[in-house]
N, C-alpha and C. Protein backbone atom coordinates (compact mmCIF):
# COMPACT_ATOMS: atom_id res chain seq x y z
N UNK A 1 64.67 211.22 156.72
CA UNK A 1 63.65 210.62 155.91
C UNK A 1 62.30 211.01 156.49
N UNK A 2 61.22 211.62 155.66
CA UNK A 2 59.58 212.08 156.31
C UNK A 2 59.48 210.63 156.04
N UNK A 3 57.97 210.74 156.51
CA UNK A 3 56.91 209.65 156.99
C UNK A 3 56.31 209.87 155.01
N UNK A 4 56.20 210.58 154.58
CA UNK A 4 55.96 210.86 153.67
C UNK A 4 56.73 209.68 152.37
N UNK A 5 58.27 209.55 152.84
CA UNK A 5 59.26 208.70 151.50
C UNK A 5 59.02 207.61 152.27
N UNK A 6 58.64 207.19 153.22
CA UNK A 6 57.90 205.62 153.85
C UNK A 6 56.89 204.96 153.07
N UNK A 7 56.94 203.75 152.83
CA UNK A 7 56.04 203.07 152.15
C UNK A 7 56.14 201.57 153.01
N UNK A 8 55.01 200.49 152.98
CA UNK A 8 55.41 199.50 153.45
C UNK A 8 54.32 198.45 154.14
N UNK A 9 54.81 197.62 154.24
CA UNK A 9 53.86 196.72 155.66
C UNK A 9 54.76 196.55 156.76
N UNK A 10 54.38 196.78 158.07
CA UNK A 10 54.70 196.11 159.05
C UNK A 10 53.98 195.29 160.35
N UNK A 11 54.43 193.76 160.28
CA UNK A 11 53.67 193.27 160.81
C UNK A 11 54.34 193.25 162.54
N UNK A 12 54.23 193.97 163.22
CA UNK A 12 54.62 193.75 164.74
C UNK A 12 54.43 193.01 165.61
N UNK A 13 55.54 192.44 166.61
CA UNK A 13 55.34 191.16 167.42
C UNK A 13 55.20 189.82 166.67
N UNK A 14 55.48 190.02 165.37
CA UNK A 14 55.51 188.44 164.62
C UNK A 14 56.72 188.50 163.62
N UNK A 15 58.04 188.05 164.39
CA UNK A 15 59.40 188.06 164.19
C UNK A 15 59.45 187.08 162.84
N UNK A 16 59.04 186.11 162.65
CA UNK A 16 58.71 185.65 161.48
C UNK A 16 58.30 186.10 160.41
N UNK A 17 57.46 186.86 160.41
CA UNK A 17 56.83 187.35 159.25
C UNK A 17 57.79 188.57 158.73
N UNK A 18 56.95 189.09 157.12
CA UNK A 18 58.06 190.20 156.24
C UNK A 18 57.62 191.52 156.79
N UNK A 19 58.88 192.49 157.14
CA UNK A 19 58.49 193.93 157.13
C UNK A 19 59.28 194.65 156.18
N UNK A 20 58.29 195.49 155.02
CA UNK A 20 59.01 195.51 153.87
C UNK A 20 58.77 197.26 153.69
N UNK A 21 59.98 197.97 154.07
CA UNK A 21 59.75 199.44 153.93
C UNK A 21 60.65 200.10 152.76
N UNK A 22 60.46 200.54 151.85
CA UNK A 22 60.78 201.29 150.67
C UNK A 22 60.84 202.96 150.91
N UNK A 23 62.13 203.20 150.55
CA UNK A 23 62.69 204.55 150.49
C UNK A 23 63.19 204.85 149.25
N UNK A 24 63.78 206.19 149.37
CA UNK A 24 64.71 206.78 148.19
C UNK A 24 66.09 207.55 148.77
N UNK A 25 66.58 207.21 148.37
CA UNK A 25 68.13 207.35 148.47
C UNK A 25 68.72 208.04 147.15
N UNK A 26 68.85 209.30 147.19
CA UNK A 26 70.16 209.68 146.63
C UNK A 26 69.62 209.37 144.83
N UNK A 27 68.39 209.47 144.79
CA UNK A 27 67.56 208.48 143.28
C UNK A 27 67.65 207.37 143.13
N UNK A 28 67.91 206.59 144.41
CA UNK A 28 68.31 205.09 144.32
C UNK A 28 66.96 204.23 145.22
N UNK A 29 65.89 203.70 144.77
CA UNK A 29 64.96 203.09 145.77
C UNK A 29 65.49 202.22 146.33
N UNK A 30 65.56 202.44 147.39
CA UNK A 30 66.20 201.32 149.10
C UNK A 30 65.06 200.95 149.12
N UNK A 31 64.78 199.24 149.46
CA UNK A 31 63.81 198.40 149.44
C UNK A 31 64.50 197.71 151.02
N UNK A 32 64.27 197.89 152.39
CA UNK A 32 64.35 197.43 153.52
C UNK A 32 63.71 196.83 153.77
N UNK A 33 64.37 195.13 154.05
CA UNK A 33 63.28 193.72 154.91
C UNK A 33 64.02 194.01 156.18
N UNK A 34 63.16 192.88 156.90
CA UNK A 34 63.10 192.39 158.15
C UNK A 34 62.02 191.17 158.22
N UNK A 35 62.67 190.01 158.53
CA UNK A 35 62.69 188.71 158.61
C UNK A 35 62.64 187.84 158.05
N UNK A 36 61.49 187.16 157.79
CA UNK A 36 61.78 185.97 156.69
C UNK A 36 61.50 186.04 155.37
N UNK A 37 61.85 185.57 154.30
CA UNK A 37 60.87 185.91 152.85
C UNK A 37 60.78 184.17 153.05
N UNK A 38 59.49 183.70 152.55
CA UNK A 38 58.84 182.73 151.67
C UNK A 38 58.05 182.49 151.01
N UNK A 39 57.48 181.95 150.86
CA UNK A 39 56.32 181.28 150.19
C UNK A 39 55.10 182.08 150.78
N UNK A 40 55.06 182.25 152.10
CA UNK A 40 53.85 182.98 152.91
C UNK A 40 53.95 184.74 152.73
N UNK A 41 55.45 185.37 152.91
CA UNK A 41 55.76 186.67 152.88
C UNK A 41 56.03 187.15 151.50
N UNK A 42 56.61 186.13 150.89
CA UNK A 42 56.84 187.06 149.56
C UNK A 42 56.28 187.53 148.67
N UNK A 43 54.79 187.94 148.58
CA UNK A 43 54.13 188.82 148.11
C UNK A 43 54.44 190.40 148.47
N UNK A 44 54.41 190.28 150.08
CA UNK A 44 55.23 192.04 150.17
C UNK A 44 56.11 192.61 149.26
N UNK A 45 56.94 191.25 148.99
CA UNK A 45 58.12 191.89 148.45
C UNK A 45 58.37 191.93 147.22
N UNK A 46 57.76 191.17 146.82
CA UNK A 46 57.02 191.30 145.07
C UNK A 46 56.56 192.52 144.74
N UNK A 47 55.57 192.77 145.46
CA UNK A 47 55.24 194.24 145.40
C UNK A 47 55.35 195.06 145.60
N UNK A 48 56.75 195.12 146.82
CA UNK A 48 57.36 196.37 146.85
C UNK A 48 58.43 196.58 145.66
N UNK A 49 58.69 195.88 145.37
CA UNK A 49 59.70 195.51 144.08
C UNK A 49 59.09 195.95 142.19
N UNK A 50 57.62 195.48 142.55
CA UNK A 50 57.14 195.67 141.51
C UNK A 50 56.69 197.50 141.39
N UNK A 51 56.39 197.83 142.22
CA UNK A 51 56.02 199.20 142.79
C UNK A 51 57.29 199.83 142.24
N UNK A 52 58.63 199.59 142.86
CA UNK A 52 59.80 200.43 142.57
C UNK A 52 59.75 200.45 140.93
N UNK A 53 60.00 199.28 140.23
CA UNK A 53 60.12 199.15 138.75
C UNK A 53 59.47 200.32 138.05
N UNK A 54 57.86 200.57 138.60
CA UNK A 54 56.87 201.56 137.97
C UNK A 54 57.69 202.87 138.08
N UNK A 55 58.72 203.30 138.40
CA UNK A 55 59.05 204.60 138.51
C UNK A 55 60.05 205.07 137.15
N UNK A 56 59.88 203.88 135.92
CA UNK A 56 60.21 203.75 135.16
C UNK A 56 61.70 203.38 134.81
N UNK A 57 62.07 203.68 133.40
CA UNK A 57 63.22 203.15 133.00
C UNK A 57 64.31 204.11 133.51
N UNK A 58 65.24 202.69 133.57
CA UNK A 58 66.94 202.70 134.43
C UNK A 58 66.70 203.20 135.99
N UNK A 59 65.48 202.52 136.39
CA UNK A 59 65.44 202.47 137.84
C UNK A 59 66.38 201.75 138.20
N UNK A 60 66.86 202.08 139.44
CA UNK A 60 68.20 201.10 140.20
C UNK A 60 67.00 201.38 141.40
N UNK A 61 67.33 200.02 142.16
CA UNK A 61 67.11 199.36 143.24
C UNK A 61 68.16 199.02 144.03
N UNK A 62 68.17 198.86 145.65
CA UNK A 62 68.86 198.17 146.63
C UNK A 62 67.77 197.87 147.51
N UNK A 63 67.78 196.51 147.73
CA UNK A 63 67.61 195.59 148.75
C UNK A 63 67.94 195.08 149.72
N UNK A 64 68.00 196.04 150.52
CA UNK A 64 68.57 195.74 151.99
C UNK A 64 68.41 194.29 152.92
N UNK A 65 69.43 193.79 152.89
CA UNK A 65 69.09 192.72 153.66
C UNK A 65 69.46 192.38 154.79
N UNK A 66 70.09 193.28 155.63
CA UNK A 66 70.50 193.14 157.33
C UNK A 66 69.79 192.61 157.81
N UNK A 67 68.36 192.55 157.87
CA UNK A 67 67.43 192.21 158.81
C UNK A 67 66.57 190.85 158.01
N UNK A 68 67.40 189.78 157.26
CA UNK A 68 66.32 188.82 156.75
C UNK A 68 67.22 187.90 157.35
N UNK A 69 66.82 187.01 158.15
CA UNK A 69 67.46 185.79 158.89
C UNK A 69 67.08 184.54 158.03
N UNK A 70 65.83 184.74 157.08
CA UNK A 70 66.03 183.24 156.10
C UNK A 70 65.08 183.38 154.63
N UNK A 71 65.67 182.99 154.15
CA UNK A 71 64.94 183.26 152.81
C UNK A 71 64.58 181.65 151.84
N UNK A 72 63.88 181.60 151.44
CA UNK A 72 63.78 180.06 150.30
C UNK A 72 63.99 180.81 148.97
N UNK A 73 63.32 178.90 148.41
CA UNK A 73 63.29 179.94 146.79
C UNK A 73 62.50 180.87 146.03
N UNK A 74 61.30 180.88 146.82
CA UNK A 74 60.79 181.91 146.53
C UNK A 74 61.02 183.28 146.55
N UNK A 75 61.58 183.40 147.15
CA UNK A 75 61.92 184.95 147.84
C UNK A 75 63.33 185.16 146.76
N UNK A 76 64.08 184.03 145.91
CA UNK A 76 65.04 184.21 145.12
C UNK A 76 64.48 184.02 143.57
N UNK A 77 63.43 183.22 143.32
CA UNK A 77 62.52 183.71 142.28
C UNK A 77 61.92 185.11 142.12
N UNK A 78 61.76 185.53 143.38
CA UNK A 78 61.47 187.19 143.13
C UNK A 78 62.68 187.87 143.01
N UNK A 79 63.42 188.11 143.35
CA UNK A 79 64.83 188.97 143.15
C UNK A 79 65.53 188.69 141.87
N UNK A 80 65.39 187.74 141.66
CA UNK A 80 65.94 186.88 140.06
C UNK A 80 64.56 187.56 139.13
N UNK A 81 63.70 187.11 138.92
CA UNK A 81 62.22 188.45 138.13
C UNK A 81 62.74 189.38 138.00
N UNK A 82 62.71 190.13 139.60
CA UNK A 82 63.00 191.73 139.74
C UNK A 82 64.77 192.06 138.53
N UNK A 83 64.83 191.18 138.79
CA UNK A 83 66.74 191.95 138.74
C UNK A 83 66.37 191.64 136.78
N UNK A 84 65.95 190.88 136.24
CA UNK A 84 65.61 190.69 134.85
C UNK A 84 65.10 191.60 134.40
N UNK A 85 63.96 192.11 134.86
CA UNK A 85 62.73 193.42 134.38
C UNK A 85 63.50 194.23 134.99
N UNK A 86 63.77 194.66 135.69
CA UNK A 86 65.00 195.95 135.65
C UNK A 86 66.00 196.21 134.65
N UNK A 87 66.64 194.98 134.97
CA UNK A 87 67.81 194.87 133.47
C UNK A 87 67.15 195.50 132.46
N UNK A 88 66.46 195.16 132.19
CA UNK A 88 65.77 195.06 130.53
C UNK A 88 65.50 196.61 130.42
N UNK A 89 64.97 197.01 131.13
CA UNK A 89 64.20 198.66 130.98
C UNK A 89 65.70 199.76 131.43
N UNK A 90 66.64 199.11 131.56
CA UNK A 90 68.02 200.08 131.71
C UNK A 90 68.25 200.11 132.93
N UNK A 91 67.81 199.48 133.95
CA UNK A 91 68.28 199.53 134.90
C UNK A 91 69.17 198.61 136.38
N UNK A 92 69.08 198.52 136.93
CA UNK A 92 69.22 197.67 137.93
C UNK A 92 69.27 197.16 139.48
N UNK A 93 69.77 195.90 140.03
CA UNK A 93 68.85 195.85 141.17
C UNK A 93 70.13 195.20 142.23
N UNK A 94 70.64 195.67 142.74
CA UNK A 94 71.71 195.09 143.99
C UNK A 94 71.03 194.56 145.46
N UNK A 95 71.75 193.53 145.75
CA UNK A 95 71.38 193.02 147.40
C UNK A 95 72.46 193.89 148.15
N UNK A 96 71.99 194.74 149.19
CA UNK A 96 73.06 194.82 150.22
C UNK A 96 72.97 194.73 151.48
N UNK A 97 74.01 193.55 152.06
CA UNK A 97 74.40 193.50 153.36
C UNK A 97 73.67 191.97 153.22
N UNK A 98 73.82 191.09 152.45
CA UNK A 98 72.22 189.76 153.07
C UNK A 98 73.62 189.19 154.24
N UNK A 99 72.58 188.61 155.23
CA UNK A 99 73.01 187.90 156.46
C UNK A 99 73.98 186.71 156.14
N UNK A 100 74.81 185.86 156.42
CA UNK A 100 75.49 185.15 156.14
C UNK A 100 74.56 183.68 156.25
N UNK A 101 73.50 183.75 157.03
CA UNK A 101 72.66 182.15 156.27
C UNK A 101 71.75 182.53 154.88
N UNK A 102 71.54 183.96 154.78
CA UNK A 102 71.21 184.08 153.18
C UNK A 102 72.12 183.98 152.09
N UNK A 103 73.57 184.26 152.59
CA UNK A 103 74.20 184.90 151.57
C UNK A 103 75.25 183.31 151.02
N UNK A 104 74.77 182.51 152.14
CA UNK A 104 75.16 181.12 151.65
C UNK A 104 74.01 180.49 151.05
N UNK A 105 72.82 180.29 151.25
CA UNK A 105 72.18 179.94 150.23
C UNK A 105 71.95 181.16 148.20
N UNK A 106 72.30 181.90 148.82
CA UNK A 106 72.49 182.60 147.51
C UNK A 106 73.74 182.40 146.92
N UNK A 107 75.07 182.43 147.32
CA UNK A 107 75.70 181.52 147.10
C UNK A 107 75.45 179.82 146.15
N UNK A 108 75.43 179.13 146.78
CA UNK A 108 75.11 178.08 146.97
C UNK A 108 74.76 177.62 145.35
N UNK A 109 73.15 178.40 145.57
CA UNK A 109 72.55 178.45 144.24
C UNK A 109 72.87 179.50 143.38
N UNK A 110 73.62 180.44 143.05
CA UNK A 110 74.10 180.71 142.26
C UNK A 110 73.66 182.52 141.78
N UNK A 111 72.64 182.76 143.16
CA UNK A 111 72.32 183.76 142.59
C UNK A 111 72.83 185.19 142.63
N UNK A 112 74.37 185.05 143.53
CA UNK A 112 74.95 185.89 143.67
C UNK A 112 75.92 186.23 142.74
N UNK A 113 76.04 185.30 141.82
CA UNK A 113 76.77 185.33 140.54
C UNK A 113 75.53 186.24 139.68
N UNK A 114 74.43 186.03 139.59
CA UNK A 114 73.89 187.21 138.48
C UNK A 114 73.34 188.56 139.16
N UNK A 115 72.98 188.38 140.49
CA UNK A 115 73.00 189.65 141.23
C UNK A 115 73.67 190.18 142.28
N UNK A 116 74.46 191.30 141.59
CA UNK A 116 75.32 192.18 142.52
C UNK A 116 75.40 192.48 143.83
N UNK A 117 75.50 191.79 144.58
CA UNK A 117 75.71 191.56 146.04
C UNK A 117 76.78 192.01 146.79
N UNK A 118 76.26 193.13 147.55
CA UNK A 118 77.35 194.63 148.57
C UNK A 118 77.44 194.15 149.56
N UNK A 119 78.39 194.37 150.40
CA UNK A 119 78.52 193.77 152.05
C UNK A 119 77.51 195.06 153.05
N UNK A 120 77.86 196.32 152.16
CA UNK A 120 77.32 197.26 152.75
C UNK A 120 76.27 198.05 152.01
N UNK A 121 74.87 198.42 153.27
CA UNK A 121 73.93 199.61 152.15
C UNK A 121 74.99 200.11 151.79
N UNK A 122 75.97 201.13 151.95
CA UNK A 122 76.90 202.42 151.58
C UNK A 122 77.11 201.80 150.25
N UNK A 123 77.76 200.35 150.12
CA UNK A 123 78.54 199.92 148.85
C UNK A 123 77.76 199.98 147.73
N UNK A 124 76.14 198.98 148.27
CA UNK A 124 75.41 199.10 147.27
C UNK A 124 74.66 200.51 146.42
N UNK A 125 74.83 201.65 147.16
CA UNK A 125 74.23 202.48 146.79
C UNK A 125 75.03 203.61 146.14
N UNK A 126 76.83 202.98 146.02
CA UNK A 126 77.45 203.80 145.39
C UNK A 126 78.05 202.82 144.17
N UNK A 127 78.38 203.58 142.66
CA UNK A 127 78.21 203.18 141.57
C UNK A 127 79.65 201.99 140.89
């Protein structure tokens, strides 16, 4: 991957906060966090999300989530948006890998029932 297919914020030494780096895969935009999404971070990820969408119709997305240790509802109001406006324009939007205290609150509430949720990047990024 160049420095070039890098896109992103990263905030260093503040383990709390979002680091939100966007790639391309294979014609597939990989959307990579690291740490928390809320109420305070989830604008990064809104907009890295909203950013991917612009590359037009039947964009597919993956959302890497190895590296998010906690998420609210905000951060599932954005992925629930994202995964709708994707739908709609032909395309779509998979979680892969979320951590097991995300993947029980996604669970939980239900949002793993409308978005496609991979144990692995590999899974999510194959069809």
């Amino acid at each position: 991957m160049t420095e070039a297919e890098m896109t992103g914020t990263e905030q260093a030494g503040q383990p709390d906060r979002l680091s939100v780096v966007s790639t391309a895969i294979e014609g597939i935009r990989v959307i990579t966090l690291r740490g928390e999404i809320d109420h305070q971070t989830g604008a990064s990820l809104e907009q890295a999300v909203r950013q991917a969408a612009t590359a037009g119709p039947g964009t597919r997305v993956v959302v890497d989530m190895r590296g998010v240790g906690f998420m609210d509802s905000s951060g599932m109001n954005i992925l629930i948006a994202a995964h709708h406006d994707l739908a709609k324009a032909g395309g779509w939007l998979r979680l892969a890998a979320p951590t097991p205290p995300v993947l029980r609150v996604l669970h939980l509430v239900g949002v793993d029932a409308v978005i496609d949720c991979r144990e692995t990047l590999r899974a999510a990024l194959t069809p």
